[in-house]
C-alpha atoms as a PDB file:
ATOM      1  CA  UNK A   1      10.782 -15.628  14.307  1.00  0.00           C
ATOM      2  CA  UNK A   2       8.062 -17.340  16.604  1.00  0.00           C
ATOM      3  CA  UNK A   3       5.906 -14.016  16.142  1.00  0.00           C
ATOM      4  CA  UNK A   4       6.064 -14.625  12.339  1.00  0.00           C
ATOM      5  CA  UNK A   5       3.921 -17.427  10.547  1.00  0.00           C
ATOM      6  CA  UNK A   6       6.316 -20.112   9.056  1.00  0.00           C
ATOM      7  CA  UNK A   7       5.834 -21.340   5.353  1.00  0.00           C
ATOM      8  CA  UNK A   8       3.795 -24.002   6.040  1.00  0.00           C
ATOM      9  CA  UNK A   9       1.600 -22.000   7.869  1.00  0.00           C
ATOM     10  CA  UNK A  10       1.315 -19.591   5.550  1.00  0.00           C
ATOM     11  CA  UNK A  11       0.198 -22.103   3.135  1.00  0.00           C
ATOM     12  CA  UNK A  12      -2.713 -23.344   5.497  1.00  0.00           C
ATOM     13  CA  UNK A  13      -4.299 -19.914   5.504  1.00  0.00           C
ATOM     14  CA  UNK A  14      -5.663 -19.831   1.916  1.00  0.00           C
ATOM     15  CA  UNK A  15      -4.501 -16.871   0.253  1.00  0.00           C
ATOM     16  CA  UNK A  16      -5.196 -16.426  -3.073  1.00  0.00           C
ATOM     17  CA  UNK A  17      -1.292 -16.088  -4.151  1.00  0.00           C
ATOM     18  CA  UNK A  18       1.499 -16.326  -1.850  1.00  0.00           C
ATOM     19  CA  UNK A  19       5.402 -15.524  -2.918  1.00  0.00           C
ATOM     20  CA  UNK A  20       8.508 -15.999  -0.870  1.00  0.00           C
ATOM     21  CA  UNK A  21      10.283 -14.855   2.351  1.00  0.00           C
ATOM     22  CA  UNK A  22       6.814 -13.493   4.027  1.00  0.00           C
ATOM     23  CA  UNK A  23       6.931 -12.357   7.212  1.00  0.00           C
ATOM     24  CA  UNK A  24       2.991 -12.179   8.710  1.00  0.00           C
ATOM     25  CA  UNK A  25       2.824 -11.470  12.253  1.00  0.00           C
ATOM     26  CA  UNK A  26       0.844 -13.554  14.223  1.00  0.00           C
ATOM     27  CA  UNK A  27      -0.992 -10.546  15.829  1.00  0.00           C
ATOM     28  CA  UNK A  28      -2.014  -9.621  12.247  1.00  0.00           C
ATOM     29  CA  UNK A  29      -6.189 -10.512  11.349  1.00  0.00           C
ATOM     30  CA  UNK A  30      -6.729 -11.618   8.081  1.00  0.00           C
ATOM     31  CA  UNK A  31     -10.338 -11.632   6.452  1.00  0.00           C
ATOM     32  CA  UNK A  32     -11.489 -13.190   3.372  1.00  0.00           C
ATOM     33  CA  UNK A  33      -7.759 -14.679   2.668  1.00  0.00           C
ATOM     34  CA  UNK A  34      -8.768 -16.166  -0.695  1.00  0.00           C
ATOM     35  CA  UNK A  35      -9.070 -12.600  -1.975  1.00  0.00           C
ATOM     36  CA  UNK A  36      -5.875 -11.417  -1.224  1.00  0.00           C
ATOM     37  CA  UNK A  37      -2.295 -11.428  -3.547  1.00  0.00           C
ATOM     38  CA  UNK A  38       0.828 -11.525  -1.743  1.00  0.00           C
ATOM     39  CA  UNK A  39       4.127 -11.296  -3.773  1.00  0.00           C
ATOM     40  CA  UNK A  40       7.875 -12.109  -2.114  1.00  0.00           C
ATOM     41  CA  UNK A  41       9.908  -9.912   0.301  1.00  0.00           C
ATOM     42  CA  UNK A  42       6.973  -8.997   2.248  1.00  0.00           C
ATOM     43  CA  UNK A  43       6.538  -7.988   5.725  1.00  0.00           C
ATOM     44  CA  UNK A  44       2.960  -7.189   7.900  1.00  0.00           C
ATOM     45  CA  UNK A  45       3.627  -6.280  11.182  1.00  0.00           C
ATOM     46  CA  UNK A  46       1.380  -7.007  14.719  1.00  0.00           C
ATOM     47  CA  UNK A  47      -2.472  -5.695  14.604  1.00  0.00           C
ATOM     48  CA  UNK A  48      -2.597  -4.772  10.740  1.00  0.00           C
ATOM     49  CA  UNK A  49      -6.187  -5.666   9.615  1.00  0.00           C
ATOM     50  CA  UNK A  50      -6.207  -7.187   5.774  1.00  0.00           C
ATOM     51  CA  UNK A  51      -9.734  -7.471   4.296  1.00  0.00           C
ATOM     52  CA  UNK A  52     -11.227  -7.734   1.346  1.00  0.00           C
ATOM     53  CA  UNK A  53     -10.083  -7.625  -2.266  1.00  0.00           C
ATOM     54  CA  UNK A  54      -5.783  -7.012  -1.642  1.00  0.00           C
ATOM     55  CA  UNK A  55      -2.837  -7.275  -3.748  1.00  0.00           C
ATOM     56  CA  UNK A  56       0.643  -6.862  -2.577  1.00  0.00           C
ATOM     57  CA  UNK A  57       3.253  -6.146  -4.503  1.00  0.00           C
ATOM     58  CA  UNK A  58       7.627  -7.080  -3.695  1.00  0.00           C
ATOM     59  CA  UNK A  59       9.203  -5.922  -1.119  1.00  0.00           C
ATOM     60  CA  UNK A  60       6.060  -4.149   0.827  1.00  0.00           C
ATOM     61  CA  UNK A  61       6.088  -3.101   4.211  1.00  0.00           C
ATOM     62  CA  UNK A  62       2.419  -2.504   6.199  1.00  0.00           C
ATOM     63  CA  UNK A  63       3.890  -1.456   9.616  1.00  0.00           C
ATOM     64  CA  UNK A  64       1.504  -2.102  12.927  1.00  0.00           C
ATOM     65  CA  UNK A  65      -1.761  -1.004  13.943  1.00  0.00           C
ATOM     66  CA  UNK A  66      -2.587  -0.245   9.941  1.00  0.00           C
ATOM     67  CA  UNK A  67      -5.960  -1.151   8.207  1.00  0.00           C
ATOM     68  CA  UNK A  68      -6.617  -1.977   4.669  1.00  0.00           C
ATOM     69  CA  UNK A  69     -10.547  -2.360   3.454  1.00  0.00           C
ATOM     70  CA  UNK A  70     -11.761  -3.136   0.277  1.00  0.00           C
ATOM     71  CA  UNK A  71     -14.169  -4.219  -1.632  1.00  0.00           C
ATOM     72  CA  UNK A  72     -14.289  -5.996  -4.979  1.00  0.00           C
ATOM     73  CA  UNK A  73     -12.441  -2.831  -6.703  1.00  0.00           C
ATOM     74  CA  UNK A  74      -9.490  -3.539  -5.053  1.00  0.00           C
ATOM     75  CA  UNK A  75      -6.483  -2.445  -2.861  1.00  0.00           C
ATOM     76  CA  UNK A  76      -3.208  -2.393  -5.100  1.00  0.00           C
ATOM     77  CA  UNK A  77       0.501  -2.138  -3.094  1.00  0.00           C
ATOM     78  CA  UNK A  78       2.980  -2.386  -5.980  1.00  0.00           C
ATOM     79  CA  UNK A  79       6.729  -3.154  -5.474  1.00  0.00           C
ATOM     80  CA  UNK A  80       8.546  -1.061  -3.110  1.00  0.00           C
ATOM     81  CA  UNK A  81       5.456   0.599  -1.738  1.00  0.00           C
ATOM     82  CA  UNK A  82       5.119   1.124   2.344  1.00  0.00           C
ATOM     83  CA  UNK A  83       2.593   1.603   4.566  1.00  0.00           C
ATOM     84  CA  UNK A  84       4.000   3.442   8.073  1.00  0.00           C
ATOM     85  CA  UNK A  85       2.515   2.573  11.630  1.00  0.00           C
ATOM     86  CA  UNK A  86      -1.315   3.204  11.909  1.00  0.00           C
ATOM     87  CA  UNK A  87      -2.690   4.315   8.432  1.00  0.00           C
ATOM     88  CA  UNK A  88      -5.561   3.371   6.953  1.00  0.00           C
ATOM     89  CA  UNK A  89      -6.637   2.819   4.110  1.00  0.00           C
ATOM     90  CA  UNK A  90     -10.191   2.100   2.440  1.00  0.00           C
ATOM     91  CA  UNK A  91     -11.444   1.591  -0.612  1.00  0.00           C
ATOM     92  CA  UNK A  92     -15.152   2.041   0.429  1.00  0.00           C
ATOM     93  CA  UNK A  93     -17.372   4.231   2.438  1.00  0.00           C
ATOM     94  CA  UNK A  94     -20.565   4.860   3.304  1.00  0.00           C
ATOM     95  CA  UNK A  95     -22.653   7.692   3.024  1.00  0.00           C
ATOM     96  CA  UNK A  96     -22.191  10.555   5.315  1.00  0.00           C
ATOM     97  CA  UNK A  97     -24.154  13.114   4.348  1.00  0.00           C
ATOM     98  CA  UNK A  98     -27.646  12.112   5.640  1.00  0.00           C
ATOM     99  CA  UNK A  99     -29.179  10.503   2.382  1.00  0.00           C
ATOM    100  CA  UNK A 100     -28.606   7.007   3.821  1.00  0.00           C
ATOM    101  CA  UNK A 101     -28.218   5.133   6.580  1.00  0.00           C
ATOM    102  CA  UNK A 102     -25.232   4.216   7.615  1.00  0.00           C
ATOM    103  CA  UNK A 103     -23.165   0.907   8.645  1.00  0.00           C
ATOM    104  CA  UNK A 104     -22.919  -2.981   8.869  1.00  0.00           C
ATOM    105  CA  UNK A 105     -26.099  -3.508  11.310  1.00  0.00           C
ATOM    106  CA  UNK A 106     -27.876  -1.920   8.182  1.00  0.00           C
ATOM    107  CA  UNK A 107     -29.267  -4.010   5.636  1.00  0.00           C
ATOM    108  CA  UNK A 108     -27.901  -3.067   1.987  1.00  0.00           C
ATOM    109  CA  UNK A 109     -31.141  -1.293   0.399  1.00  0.00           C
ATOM    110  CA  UNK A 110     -30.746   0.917   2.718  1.00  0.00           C
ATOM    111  CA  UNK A 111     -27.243   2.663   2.654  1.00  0.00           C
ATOM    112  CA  UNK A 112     -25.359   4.208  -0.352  1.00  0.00           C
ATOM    113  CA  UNK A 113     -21.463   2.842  -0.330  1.00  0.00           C
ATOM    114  CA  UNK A 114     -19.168   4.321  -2.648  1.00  0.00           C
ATOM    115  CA  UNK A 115     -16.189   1.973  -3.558  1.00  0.00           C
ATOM    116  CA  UNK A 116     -13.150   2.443  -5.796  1.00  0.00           C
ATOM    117  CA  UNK A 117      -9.831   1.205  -6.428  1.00  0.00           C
ATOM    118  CA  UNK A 118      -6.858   2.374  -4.471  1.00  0.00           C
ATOM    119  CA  UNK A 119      -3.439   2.383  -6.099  1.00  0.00           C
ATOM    120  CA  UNK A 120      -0.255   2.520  -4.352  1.00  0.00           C
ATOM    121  CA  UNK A 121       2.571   2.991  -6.653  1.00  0.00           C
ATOM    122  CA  UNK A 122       6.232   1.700  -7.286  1.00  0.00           C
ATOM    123  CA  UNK A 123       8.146   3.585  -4.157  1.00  0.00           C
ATOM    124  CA  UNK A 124       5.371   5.224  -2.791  1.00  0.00           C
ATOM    125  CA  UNK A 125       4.849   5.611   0.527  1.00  0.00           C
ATOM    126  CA  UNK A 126       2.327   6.408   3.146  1.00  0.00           C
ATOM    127  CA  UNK A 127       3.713   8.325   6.349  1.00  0.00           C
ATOM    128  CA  UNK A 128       2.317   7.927  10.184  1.00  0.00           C
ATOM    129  CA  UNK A 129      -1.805   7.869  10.607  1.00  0.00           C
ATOM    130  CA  UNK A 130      -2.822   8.848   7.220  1.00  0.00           C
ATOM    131  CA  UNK A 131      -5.470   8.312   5.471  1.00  0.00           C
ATOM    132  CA  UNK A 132      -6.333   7.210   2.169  1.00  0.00           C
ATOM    133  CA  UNK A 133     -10.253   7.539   1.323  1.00  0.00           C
ATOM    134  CA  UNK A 134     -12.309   5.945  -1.873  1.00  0.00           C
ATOM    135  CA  UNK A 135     -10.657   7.945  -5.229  1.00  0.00           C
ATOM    136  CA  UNK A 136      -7.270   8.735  -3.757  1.00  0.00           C
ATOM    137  CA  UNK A 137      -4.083   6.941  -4.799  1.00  0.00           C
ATOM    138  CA  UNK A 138      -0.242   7.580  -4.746  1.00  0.00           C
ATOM    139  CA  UNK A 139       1.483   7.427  -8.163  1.00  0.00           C
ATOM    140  CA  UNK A 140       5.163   5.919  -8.502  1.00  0.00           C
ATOM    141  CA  UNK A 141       7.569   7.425  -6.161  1.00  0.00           C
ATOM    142  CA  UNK A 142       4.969   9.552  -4.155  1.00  0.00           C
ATOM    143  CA  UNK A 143       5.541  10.066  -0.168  1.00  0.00           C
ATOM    144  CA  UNK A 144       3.085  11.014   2.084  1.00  0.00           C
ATOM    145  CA  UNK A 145       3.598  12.965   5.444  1.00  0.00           C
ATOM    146  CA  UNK A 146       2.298  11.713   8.705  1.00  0.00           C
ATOM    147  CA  UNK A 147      -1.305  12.399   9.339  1.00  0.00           C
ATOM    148  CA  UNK A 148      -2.192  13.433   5.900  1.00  0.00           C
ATOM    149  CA  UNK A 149      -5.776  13.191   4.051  1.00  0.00           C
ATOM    150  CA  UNK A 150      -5.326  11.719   0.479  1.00  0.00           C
ATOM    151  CA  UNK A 151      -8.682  12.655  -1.140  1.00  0.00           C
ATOM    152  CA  UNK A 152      -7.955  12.216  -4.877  1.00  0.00           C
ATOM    153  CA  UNK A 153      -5.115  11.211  -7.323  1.00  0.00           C
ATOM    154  CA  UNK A 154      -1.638  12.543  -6.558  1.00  0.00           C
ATOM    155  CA  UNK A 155       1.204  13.011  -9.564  1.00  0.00           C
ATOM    156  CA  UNK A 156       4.291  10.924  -9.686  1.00  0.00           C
ATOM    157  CA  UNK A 157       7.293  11.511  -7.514  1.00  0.00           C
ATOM    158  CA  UNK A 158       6.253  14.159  -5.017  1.00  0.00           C
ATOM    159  CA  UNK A 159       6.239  14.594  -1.635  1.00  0.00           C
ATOM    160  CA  UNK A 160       2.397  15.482  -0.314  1.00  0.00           C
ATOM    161  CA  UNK A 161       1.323  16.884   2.979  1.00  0.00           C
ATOM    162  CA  UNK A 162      -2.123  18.049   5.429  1.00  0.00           C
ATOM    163  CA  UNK A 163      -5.205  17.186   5.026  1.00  0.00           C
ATOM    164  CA  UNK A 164      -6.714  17.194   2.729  1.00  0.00           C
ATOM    165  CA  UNK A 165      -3.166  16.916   1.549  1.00  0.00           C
ATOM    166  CA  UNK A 166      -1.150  18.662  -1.078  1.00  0.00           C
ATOM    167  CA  UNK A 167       1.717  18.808  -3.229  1.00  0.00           C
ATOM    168  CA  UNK A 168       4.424  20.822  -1.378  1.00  0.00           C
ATOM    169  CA  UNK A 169       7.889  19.614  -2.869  1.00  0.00           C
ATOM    170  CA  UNK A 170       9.261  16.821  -5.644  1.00  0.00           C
ATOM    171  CA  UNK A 171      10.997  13.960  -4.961  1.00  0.00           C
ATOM    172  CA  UNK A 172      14.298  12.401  -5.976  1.00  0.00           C
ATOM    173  CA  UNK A 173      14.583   9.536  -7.945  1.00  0.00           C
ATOM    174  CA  UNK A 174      17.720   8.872  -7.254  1.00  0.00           C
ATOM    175  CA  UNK A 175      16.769   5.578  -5.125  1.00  0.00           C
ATOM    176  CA  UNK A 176      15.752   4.094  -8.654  1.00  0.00           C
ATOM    177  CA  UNK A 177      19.733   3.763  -9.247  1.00  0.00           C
ATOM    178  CA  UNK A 178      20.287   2.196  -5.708  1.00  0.00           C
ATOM    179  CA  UNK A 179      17.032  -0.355  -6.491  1.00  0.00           C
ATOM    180  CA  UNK A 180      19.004  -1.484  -9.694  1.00  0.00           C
ATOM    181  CA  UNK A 181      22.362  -1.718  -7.480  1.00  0.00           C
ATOM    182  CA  UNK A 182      20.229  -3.564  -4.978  1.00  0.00           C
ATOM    183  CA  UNK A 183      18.466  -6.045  -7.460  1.00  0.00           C
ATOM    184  CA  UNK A 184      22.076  -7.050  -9.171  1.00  0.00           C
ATOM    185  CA  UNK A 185      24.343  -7.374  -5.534  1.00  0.00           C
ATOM    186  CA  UNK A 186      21.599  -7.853  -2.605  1.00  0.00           C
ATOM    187  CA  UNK A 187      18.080  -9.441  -3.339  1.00  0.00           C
ATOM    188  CA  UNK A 188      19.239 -12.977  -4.191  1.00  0.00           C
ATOM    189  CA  UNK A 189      21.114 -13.448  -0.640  1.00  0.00           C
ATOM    190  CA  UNK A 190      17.509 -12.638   1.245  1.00  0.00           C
ATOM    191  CA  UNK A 191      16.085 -15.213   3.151  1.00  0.00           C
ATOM    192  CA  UNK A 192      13.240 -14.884   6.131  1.00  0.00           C
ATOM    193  CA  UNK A 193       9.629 -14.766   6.488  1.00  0.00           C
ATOM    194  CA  UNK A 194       8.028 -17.863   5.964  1.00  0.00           C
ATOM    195  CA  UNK A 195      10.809 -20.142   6.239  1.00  0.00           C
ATOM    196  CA  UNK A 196      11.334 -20.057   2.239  1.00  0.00           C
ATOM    197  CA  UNK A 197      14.896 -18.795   0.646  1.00  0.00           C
ATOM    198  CA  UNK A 198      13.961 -16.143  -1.657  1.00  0.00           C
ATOM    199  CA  UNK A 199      13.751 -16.611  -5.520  1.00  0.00           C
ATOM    200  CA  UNK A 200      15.048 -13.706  -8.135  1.00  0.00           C
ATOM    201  CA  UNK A 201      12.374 -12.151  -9.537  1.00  0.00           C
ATOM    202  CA  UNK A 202      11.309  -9.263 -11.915  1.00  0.00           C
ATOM    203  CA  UNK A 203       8.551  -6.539 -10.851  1.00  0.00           C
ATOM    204  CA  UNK A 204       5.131  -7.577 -10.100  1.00  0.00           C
ATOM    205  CA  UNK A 205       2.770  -8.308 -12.915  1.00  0.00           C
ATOM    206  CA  UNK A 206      -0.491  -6.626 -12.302  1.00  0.00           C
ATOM    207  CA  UNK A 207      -2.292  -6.626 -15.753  1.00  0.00           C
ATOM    208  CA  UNK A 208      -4.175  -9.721 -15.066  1.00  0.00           C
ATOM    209  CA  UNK A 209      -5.294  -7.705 -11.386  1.00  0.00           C
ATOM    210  CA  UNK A 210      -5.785  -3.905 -11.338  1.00  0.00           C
ATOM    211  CA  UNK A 211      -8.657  -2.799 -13.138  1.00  0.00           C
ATOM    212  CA  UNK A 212      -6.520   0.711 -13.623  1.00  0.00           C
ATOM    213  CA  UNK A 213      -3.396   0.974 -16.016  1.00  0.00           C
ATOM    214  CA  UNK A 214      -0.340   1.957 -14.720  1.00  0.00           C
ATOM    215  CA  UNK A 215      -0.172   3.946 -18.000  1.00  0.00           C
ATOM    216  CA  UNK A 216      -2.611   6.751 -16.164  1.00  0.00           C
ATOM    217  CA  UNK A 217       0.584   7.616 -14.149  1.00  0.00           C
ATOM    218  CA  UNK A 218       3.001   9.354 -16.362  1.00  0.00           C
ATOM    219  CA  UNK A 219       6.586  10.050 -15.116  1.00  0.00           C
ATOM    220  CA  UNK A 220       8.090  13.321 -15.265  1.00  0.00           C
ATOM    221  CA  UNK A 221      11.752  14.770 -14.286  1.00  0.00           C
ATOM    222  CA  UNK A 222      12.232  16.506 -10.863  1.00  0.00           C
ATOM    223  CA  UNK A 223      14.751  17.948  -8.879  1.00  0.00           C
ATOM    224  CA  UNK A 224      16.328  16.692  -5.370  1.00  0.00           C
ATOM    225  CA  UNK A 225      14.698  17.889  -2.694  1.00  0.00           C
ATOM    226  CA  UNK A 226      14.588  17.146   2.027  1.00  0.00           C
ATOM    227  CA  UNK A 227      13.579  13.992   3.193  1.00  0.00           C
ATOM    228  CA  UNK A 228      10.118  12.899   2.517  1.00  0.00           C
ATOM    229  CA  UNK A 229       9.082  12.808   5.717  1.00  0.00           C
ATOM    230  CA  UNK A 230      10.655  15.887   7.592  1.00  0.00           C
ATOM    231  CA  UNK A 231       8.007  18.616   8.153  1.00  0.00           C
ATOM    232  CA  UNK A 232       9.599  21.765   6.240  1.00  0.00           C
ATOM    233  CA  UNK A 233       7.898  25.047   5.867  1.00  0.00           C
ATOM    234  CA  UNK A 234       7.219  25.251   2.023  1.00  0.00           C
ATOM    235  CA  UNK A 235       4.853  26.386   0.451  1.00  0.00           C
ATOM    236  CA  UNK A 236       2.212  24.145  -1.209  1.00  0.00           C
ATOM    237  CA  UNK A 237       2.284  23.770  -4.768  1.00  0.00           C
ATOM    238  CA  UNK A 238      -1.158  23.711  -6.285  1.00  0.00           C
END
């Protein structure tokens, strides 16, 4: 556990919030601390970059070599929500179509940043090098294939692929029976990062942090469908 902060740590590093049984890598940079949530159950792997305005939900996962950028509008990972090995994600962007000029050796006046809040879901998750730019988001229970382009909102509980990406299959929600399974039999026994012994809890509350309502993602029935990350030939769904 050497490669892992311990609790105390943790502590010394000034987050804004901090929960139980955190596992931060060592290797991991952290920027602006003070603006960023983390809940319990949490893991952040070697060379993730953290900066800016973050919240992070139970039971998260950012694997390594993964950045996450934001500004004041935020970057929201609610419970169950993963983050696979080298995505990035960025809530603001600069101007790229030659009206401005363009990055940090540029003083303000001069460059034209767009910046929005980025939503990741209950269960969703973000497959191998993708990308999530200003105005996308993954409702509850959407996957993402590896080396996808998420440009805009997605709906809840598909499975989304290319880029820019699209909608090419639902999902099951069948793993909302094993998280209630899991929350009754398994979560009270964990007990890792940080040195702490994890504490029962109930879902994140975000009301008081996300300036978007979770009511903007409505929840709809689907049907079973592959694995969200295998690479089958169907056909996009508009």
């Amino acid at each position: 556990m050497d490669s892992f902060y311990h609790q105390d740590e943790l502590l010394g590093l000034g987050f804004r919030s901090l929960g139980s049984n955190v596992l931060l890598s060592k290797k991991a940079s952290i920027y602006n601390a003070q603006n960023i949530s983390i809940a319990s159950n949490v893991r952040i792997d070697d060379f993730v970059i953290l900066s800016g305005h973050i919240h992070i939900g139970n039971f998260v996962h950012i694997a390594s070599g993964s950045v996450l950028m934001a500004k004041e509008e935020g970057i929201f990972l609610r419970d169950y929500a993963g983050v696979s090995i080298q995505c990035k994600i960025l809530g603001s962007s600069d101007d790229f179509s030659g009206g401005a000029l363009v990055g940090p050796c540029i003083p303000m006046p001069y460059r034209q940043i767009t910046s929005k809040p980025i939503i990741l879901d209950r269960h969703s998750l973000l497959g191998c090098g993708s990308i999530i730019l200003p105005g996308g988001g993954l409702a509850e229970g959407v996957s993402v294939g590896a080396a996808s382009l998420i440009l805009r909102q997605t709906k809840p509980w598909g499975i989304y692929f290319g880029a820019p990406a699209k909608r090419i299959a639902a999902r099951s929600q069948d793993l909302l029976e094993l998280e209630k399974d899991f929350l009754s039999t398994q979560a009270e026994k964990l007990n890792g990062g940080g040195g702490a012994q994890y504490q029962s809890i109930n879902h994140t509350d975000y009301s008081k942090l996300s300036p978007i309502s979770p009511s903007l993602f409505s929840i709809f029935s689907i049907t079973a469908v592959p694995r969200a990350f295998d690479i089958v030939p169907l056909k996009a769904i508009a």
